[in-house]
PDB file of N, CA and C in Angstrom:
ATOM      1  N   UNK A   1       4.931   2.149  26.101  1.00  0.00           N
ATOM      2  CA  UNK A   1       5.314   3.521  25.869  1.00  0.00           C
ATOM      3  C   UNK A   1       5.099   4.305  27.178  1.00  0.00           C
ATOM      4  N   UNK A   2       6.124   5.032  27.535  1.00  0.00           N
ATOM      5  CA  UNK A   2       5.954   6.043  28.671  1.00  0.00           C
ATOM      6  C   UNK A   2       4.549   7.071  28.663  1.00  0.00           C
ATOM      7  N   UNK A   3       4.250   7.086  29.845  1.00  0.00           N
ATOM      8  CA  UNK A   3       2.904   8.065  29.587  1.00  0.00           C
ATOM      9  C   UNK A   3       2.760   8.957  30.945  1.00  0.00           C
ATOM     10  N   UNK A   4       2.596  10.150  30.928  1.00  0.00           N
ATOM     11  CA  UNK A   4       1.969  10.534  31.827  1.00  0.00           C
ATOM     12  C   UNK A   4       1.021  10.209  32.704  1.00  0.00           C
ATOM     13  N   UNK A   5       1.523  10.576  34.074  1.00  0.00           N
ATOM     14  CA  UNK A   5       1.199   9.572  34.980  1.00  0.00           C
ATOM     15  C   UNK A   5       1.047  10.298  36.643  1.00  0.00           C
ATOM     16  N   UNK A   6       1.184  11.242  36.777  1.00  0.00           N
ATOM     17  CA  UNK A   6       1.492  12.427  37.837  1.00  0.00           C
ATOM     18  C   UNK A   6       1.464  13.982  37.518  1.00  0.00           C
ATOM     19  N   UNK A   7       1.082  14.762  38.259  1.00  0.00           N
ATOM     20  CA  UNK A   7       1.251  16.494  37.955  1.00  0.00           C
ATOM     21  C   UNK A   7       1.893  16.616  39.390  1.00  0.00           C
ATOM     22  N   UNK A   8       2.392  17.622  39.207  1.00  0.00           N
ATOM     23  CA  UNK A   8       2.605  18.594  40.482  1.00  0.00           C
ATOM     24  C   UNK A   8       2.376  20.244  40.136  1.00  0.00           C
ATOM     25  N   UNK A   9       1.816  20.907  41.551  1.00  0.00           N
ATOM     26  CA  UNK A   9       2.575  21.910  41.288  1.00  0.00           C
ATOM     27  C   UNK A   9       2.590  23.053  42.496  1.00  0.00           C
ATOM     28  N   UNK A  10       3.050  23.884  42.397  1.00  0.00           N
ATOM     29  CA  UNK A  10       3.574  24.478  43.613  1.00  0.00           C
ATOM     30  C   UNK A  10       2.477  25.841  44.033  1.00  0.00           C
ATOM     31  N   UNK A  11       2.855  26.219  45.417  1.00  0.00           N
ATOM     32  CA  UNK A  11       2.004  27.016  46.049  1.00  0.00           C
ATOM     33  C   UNK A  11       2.617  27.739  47.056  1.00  0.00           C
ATOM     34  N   UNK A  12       1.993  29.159  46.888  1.00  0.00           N
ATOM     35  CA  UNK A  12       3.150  30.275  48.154  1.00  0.00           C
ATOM     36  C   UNK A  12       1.894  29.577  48.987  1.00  0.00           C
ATOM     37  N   UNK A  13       1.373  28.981  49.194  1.00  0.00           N
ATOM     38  CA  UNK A  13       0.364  29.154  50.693  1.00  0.00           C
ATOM     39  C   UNK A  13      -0.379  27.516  50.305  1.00  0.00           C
ATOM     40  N   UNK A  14       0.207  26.633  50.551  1.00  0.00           N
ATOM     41  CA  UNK A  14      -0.375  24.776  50.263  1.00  0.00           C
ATOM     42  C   UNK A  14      -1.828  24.862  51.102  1.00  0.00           C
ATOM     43  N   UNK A  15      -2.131  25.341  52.515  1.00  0.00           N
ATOM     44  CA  UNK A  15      -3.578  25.553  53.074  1.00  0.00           C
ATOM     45  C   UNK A  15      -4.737  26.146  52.201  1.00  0.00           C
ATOM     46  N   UNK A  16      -3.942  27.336  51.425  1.00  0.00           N
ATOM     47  CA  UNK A  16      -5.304  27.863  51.102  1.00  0.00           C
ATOM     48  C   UNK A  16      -5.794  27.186  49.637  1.00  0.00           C
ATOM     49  N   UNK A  17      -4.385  26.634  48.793  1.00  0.00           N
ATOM     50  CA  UNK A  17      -4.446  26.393  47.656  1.00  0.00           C
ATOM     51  C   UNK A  17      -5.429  25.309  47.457  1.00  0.00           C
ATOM     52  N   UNK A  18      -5.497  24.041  48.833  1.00  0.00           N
ATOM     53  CA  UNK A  18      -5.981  22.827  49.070  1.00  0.00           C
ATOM     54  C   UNK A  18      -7.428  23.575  49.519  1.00  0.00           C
ATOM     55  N   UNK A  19      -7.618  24.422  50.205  1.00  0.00           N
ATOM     56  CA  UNK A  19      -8.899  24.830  50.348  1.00  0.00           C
ATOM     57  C   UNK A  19      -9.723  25.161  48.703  1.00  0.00           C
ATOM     58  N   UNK A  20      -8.568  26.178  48.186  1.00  0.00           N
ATOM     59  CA  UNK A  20      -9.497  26.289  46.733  1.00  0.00           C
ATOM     60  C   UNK A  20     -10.109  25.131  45.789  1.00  0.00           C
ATOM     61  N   UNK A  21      -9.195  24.740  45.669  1.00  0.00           N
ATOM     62  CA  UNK A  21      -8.551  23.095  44.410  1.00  0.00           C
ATOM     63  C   UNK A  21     -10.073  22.188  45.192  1.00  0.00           C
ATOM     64  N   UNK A  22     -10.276  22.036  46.817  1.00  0.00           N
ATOM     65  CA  UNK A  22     -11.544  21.272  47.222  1.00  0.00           C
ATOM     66  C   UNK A  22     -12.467  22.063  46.855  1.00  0.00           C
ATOM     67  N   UNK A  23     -13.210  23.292  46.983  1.00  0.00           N
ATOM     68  CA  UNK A  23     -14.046  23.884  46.942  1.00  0.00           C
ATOM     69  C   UNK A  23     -14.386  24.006  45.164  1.00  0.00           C
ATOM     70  N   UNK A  24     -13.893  24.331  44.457  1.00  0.00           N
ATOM     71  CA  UNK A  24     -14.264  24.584  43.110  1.00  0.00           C
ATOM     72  C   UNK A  24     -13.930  23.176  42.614  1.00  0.00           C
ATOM     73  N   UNK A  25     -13.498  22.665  42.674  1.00  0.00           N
ATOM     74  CA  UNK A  25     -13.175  20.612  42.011  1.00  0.00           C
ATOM     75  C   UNK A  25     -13.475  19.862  42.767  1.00  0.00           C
ATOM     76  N   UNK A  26     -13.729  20.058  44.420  1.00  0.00           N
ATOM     77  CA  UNK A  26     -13.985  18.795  44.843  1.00  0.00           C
ATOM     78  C   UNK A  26     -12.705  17.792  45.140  1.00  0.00           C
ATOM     79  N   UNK A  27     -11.374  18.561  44.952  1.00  0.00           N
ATOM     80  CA  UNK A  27     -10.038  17.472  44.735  1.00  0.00           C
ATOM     81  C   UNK A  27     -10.125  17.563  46.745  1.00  0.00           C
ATOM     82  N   UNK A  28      -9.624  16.405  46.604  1.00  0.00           N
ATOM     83  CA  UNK A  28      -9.099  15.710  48.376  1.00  0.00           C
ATOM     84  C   UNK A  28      -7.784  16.220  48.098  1.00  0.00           C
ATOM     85  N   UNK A  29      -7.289  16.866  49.269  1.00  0.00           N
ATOM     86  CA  UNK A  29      -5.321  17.208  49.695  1.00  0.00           C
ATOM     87  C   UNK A  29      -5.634  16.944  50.897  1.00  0.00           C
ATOM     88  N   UNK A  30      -4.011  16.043  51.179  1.00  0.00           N
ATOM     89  CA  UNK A  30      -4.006  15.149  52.398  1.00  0.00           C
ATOM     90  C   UNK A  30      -1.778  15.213  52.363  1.00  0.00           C
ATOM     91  N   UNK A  31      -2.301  16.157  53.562  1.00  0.00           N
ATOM     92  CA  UNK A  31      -0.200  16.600  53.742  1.00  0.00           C
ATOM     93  C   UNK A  31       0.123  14.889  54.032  1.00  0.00           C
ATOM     94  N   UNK A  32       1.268  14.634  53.226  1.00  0.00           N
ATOM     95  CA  UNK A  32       1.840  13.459  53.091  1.00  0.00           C
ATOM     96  C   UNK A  32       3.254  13.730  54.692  1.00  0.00           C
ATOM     97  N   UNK A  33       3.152  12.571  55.318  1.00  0.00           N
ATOM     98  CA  UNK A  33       4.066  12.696  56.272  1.00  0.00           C
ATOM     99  C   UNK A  33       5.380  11.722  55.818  1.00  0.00           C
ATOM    100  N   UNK A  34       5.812  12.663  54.968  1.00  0.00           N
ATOM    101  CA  UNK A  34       7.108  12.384  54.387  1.00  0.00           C
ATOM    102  C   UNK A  34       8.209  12.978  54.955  1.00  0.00           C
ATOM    103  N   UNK A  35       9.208  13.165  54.446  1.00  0.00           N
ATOM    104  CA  UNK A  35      10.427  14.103  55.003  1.00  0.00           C
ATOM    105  C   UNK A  35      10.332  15.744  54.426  1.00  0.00           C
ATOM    106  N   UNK A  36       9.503  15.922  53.354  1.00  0.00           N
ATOM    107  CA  UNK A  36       9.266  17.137  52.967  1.00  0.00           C
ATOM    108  C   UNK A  36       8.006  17.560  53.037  1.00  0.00           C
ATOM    109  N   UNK A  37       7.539  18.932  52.909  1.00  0.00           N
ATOM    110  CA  UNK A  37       6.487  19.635  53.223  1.00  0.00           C
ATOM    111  C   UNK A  37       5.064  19.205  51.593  1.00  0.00           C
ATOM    112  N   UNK A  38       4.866  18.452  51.647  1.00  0.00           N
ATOM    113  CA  UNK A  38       4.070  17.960  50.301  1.00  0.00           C
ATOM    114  C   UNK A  38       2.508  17.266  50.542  1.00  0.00           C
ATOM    115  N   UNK A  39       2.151  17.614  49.690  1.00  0.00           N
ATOM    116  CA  UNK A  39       0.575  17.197  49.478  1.00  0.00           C
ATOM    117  C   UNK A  39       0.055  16.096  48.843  1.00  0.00           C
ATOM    118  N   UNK A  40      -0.516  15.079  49.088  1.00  0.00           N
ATOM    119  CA  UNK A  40      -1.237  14.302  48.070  1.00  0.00           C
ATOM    120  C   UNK A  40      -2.389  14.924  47.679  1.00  0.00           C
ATOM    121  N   UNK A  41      -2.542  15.067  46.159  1.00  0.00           N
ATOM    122  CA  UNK A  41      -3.953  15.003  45.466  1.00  0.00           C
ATOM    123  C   UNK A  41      -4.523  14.526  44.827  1.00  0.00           C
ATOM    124  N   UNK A  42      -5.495  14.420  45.351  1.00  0.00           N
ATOM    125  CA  UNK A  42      -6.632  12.839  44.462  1.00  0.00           C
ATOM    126  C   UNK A  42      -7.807  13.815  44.113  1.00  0.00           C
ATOM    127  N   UNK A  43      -7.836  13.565  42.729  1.00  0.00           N
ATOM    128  CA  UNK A  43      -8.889  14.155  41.873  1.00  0.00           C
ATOM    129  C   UNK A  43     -10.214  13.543  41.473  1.00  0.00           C
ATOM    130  N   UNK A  44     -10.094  12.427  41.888  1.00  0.00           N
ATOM    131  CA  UNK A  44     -11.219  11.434  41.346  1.00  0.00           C
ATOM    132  C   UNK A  44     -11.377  10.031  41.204  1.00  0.00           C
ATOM    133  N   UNK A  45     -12.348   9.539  40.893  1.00  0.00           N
ATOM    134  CA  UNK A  45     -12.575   8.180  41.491  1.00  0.00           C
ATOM    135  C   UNK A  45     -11.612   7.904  40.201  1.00  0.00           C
ATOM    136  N   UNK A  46     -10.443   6.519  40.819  1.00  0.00           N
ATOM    137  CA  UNK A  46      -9.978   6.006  39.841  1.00  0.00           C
ATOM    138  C   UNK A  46     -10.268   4.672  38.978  1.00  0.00           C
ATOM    139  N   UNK A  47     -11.630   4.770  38.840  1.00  0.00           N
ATOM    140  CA  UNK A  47     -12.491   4.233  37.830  1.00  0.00           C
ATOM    141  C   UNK A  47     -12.777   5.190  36.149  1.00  0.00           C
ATOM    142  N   UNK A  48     -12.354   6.051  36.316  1.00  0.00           N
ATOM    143  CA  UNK A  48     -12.403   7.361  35.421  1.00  0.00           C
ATOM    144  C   UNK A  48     -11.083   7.625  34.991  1.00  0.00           C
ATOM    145  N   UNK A  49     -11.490   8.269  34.002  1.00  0.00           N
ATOM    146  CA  UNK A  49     -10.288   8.777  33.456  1.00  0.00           C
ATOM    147  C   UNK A  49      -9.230   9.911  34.216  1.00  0.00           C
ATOM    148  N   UNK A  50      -7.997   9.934  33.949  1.00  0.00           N
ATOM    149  CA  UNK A  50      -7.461  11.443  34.625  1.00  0.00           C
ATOM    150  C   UNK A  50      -6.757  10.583  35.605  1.00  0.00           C
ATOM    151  N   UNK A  51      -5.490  11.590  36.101  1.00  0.00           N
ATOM    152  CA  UNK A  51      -4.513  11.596  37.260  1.00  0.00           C
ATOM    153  C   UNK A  51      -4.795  12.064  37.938  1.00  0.00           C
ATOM    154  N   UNK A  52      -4.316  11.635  39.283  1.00  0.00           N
ATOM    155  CA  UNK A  52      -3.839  12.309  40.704  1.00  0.00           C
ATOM    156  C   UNK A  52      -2.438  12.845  40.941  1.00  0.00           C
ATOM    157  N   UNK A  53      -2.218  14.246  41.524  1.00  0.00           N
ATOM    158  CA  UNK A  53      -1.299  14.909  41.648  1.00  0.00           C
ATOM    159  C   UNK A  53      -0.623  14.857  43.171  1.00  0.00           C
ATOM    160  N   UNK A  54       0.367  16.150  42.800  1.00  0.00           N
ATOM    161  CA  UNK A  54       0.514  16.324  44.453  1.00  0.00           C
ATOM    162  C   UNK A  54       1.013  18.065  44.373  1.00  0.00           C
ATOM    163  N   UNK A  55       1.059  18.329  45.770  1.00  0.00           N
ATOM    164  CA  UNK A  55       1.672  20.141  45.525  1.00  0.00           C
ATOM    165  C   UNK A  55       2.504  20.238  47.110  1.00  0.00           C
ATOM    166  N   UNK A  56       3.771  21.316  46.418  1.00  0.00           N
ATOM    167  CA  UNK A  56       4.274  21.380  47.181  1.00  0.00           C
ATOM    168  C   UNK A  56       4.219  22.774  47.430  1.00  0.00           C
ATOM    169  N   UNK A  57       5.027  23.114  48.360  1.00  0.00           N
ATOM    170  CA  UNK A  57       5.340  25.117  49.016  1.00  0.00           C
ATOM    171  C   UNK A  57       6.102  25.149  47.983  1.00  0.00           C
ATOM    172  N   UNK A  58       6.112  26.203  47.489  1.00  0.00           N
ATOM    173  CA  UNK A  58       6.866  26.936  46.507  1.00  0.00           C
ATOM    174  C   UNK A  58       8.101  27.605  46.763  1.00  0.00           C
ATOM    175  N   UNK A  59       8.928  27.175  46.174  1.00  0.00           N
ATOM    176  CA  UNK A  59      10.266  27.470  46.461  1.00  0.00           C
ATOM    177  C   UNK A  59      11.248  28.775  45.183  1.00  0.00           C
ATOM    178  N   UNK A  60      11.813  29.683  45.625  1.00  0.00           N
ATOM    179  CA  UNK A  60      12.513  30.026  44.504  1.00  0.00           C
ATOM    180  C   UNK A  60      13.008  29.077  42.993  1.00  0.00           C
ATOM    181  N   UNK A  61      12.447  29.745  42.174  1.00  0.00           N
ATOM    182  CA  UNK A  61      13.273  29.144  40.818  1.00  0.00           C
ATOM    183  C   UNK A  61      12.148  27.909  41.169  1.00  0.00           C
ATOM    184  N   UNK A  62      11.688  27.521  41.516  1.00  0.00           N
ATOM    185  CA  UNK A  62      10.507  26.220  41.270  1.00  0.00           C
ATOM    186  C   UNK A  62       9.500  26.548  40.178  1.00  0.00           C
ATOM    187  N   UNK A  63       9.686  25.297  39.730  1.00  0.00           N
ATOM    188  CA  UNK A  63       8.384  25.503  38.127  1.00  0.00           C
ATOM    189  C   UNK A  63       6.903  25.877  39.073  1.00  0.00           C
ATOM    190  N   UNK A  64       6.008  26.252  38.580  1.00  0.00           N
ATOM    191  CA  UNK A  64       4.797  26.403  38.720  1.00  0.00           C
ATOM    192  C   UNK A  64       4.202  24.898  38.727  1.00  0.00           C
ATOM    193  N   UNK A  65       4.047  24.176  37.929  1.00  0.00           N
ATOM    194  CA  UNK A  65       3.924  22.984  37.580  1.00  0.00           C
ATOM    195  C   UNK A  65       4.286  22.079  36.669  1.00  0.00           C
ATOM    196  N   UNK A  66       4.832  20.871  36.738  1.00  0.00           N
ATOM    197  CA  UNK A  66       5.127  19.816  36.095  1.00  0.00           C
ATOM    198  C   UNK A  66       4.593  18.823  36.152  1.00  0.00           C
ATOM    199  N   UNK A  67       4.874  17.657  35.068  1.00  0.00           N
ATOM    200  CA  UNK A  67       4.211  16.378  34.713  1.00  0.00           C
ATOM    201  C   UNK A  67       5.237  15.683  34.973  1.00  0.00           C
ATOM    202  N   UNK A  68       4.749  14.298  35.713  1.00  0.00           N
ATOM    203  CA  UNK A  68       5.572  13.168  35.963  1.00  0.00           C
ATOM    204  C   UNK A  68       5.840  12.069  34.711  1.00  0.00           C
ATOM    205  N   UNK A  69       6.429  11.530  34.082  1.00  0.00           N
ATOM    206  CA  UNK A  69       6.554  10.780  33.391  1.00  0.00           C
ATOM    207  C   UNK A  69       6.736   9.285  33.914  1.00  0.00           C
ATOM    208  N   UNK A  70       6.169   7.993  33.740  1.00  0.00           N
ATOM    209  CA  UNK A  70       6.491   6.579  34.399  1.00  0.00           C
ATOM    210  C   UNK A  70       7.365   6.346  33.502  1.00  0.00           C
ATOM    211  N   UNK A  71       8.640   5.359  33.887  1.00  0.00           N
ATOM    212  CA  UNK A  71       9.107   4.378  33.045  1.00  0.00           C
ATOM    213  C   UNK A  71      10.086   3.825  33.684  1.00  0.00           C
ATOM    214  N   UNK A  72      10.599   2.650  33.050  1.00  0.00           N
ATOM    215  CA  UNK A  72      10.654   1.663  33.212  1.00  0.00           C
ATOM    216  C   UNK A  72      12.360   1.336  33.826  1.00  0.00           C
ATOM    217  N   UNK A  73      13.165   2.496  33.187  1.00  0.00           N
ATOM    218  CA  UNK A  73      14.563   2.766  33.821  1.00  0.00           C
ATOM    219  C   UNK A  73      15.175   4.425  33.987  1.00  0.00           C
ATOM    220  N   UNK A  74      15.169   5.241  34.630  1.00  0.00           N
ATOM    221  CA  UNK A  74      15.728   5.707  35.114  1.00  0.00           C
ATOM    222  C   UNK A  74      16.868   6.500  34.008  1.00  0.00           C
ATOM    223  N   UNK A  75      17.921   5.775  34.436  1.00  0.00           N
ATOM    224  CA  UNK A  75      19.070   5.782  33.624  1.00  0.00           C
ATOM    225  C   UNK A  75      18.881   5.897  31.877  1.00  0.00           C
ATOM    226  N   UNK A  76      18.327   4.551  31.420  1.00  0.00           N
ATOM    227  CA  UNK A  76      17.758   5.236  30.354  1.00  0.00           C
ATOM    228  C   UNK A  76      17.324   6.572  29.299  1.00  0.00           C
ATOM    229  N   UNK A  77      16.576   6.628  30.283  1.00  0.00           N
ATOM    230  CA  UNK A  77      15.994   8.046  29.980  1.00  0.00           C
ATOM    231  C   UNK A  77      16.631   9.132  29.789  1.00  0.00           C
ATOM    232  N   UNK A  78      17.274   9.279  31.338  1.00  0.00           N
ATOM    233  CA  UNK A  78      18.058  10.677  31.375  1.00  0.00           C
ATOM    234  C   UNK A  78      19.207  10.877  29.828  1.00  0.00           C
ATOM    235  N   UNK A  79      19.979   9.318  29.678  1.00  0.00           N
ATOM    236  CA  UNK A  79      20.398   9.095  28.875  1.00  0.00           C
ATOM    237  C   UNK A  79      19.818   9.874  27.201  1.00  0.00           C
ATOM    238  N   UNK A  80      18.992   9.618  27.309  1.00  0.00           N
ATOM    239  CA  UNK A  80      18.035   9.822  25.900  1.00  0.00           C
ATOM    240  C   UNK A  80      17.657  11.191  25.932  1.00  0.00           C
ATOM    241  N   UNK A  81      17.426  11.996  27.452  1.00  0.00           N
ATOM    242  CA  UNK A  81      16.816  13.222  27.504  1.00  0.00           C
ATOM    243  C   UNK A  81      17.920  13.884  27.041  1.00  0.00           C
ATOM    244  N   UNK A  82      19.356  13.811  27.558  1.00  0.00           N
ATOM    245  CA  UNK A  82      20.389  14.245  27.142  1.00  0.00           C
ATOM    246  C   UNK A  82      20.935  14.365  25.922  1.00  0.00           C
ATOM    247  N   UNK A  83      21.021  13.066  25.085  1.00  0.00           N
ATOM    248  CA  UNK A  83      21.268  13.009  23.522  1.00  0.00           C
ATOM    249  C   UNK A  83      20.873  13.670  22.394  1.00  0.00           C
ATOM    250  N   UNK A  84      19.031  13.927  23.218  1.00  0.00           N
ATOM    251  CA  UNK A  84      18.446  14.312  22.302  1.00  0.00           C
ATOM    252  C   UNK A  84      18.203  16.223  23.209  1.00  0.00           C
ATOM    253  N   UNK A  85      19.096  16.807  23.273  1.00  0.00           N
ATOM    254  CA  UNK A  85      18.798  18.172  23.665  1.00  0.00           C
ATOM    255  C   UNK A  85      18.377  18.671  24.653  1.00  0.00           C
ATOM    256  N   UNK A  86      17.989  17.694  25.464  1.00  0.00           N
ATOM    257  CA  UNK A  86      17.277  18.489  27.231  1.00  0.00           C
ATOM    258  C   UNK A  86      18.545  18.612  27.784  1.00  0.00           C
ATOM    259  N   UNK A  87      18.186  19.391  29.121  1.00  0.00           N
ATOM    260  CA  UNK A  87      19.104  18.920  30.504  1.00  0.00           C
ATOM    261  C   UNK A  87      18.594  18.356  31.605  1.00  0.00           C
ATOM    262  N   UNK A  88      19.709  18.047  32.095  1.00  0.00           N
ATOM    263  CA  UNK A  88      18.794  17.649  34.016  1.00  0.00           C
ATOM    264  C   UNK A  88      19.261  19.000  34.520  1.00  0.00           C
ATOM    265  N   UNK A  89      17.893  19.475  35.392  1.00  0.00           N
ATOM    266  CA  UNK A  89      18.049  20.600  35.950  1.00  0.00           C
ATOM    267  C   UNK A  89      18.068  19.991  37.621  1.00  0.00           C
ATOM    268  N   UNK A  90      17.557  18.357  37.736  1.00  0.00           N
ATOM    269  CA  UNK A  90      17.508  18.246  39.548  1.00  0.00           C
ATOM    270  C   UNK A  90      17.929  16.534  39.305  1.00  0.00           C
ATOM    271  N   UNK A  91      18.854  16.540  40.262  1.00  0.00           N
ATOM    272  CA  UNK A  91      19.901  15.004  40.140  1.00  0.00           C
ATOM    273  C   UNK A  91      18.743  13.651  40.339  1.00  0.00           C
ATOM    274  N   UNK A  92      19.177  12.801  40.204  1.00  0.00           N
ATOM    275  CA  UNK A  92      17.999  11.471  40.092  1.00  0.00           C
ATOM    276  C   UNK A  92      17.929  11.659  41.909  1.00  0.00           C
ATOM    277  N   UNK A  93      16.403  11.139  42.906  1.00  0.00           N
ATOM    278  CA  UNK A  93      16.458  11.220  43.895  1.00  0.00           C
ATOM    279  C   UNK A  93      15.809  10.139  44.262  1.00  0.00           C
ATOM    280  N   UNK A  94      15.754   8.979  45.215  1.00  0.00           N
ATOM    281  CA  UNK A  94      15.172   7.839  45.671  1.00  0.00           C
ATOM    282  C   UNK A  94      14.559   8.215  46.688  1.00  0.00           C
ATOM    283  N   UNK A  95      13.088   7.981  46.830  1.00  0.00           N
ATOM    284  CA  UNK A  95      12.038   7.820  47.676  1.00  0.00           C
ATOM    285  C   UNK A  95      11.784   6.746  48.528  1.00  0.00           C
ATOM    286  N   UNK A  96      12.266   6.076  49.544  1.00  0.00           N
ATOM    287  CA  UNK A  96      12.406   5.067  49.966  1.00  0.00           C
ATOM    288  C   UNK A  96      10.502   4.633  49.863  1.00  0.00           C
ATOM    289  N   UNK A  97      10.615   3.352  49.482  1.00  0.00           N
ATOM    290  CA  UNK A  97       9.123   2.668  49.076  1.00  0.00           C
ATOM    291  C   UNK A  97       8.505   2.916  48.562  1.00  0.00           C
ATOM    292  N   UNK A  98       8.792   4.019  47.443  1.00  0.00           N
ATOM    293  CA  UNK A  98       8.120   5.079  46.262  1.00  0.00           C
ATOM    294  C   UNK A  98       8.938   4.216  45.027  1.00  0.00           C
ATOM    295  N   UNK A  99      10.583   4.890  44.822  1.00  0.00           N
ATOM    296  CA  UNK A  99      11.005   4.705  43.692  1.00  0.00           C
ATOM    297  C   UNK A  99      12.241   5.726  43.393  1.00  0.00           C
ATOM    298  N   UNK A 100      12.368   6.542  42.564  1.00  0.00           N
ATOM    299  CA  UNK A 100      13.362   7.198  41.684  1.00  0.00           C
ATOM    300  C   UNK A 100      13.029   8.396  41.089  1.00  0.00           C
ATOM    301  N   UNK A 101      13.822   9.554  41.019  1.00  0.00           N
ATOM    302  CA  UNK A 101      13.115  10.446  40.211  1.00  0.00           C
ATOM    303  C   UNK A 101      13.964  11.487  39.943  1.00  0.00           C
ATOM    304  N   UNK A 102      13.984  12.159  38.809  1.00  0.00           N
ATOM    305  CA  UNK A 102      14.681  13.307  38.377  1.00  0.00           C
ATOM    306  C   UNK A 102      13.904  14.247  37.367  1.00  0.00           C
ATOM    307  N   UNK A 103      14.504  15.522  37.534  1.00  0.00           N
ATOM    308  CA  UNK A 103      13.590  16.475  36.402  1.00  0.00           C
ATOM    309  C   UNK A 103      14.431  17.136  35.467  1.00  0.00           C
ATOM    310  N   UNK A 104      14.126  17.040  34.518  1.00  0.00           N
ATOM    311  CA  UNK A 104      14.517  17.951  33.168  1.00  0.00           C
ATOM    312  C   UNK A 104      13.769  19.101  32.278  1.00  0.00           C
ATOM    313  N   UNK A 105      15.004  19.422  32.157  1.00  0.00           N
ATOM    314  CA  UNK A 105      14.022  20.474  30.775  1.00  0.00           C
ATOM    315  C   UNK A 105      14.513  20.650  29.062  1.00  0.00           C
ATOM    316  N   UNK A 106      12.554  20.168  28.305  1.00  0.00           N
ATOM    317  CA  UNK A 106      13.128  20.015  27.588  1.00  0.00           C
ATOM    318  C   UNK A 106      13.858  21.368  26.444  1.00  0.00           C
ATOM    319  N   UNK A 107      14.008  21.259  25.051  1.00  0.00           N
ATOM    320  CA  UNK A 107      14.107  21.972  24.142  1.00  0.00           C
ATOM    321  C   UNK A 107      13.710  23.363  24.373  1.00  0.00           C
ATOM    322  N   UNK A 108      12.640  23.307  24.915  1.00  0.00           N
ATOM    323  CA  UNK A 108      11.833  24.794  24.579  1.00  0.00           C
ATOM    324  C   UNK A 108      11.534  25.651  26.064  1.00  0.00           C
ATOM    325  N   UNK A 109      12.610  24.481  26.826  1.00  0.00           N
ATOM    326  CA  UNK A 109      12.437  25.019  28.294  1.00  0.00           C
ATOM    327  C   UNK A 109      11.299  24.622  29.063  1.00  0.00           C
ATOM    328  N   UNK A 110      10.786  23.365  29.143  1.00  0.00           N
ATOM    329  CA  UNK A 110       9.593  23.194  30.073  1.00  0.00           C
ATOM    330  C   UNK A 110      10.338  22.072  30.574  1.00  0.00           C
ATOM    331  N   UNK A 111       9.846  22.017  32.070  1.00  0.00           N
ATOM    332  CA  UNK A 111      10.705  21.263  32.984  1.00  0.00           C
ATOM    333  C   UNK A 111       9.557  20.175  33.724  1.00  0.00           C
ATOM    334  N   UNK A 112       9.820  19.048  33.339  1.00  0.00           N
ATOM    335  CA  UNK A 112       9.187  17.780  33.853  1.00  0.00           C
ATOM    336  C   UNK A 112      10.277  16.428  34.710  1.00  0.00           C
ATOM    337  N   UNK A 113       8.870  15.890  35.195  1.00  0.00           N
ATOM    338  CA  UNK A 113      10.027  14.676  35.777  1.00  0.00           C
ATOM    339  C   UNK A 113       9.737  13.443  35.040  1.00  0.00           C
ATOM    340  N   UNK A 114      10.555  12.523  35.343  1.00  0.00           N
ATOM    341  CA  UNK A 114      10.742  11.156  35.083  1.00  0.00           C
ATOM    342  C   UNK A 114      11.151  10.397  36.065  1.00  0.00           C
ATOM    343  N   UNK A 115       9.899   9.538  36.228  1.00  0.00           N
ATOM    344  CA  UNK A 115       9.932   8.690  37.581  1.00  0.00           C
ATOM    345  C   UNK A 115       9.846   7.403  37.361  1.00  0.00           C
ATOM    346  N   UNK A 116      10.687   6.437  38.024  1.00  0.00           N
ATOM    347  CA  UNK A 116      11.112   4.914  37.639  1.00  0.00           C
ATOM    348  C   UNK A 116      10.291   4.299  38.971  1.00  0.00           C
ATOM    349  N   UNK A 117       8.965   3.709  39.007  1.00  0.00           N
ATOM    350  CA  UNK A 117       9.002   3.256  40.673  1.00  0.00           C
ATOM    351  C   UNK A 117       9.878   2.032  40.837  1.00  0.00           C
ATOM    352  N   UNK A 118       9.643   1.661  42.321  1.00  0.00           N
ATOM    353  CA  UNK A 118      10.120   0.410  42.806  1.00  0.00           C
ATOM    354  C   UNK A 118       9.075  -0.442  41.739  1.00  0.00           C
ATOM    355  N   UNK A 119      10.375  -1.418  41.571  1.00  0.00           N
ATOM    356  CA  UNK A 119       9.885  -3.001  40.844  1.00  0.00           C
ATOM    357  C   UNK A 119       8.971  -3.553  42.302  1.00  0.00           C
ATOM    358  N   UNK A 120       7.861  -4.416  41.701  1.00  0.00           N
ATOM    359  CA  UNK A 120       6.965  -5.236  43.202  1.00  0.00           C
ATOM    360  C   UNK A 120       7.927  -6.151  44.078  1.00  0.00           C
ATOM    361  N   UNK A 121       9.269  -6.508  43.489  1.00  0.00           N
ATOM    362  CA  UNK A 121      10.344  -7.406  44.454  1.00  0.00           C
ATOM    363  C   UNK A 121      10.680  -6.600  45.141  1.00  0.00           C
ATOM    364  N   UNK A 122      10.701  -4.941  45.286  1.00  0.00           N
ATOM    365  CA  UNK A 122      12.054  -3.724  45.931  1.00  0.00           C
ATOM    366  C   UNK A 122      11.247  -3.922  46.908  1.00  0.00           C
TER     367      UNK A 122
END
């Protein structure tokens, strides 16, 4: 069964937000040298329960925050998100050595992603 598996969420100012998020939690942010302006966050030893996130600069019309969903196809999904009443609000996007990913929103208007990684052969 698909499960939550990732958060994100966004920030007019990623320096100070990573200063707060360490100081009151203790979370590690570490700017990912990707092609976009983004954060890794690690919340805790992953011997424990709970996810690690990430945050990006905040962009117009950007959710505040969303949940990543794992699974297993991609296509699938969107398929199913669609049938059953969501939309895609952001097209499927490939992460080279990451995986796959697109976001929707569902029924009641809350907007999450669904992320397919690379299989261990990709």
């Amino acid at each position: 069964m698909p499960r939550v598996v990732y958060f994100e969420f966004t920030a007019e100012e990623p320096e100070r937000a990573a200063m707060f998020y360490g100081n009151v939690f203790g979370w590690k942010m570490v700017k990912w040298e990707g092609p976009e302006d983004y954060w890794l966050v690690d919340t805790g030893d992953d011997s424990e329960p709970g996810i690690n996130g990430g945050m990006l600069r905040r962009r117009e019309g950007s959710p505040n925050a969303t949940t990543s969903i794992e699974v297993e196809s991609l296509e699938d999904y969107t398929e199913s998100v669609l049938q059953n009443g969501g939309t895609q609000v952001v097209p499927r996007t490939d992460i080279p050595g990451v995986g796959s990913y697109a976001y929707f929103k569902d029924t009641e208007g809350n907007i999450f992603c669904i992320m397919q990684p690379l299989s261990p052969t990709e």
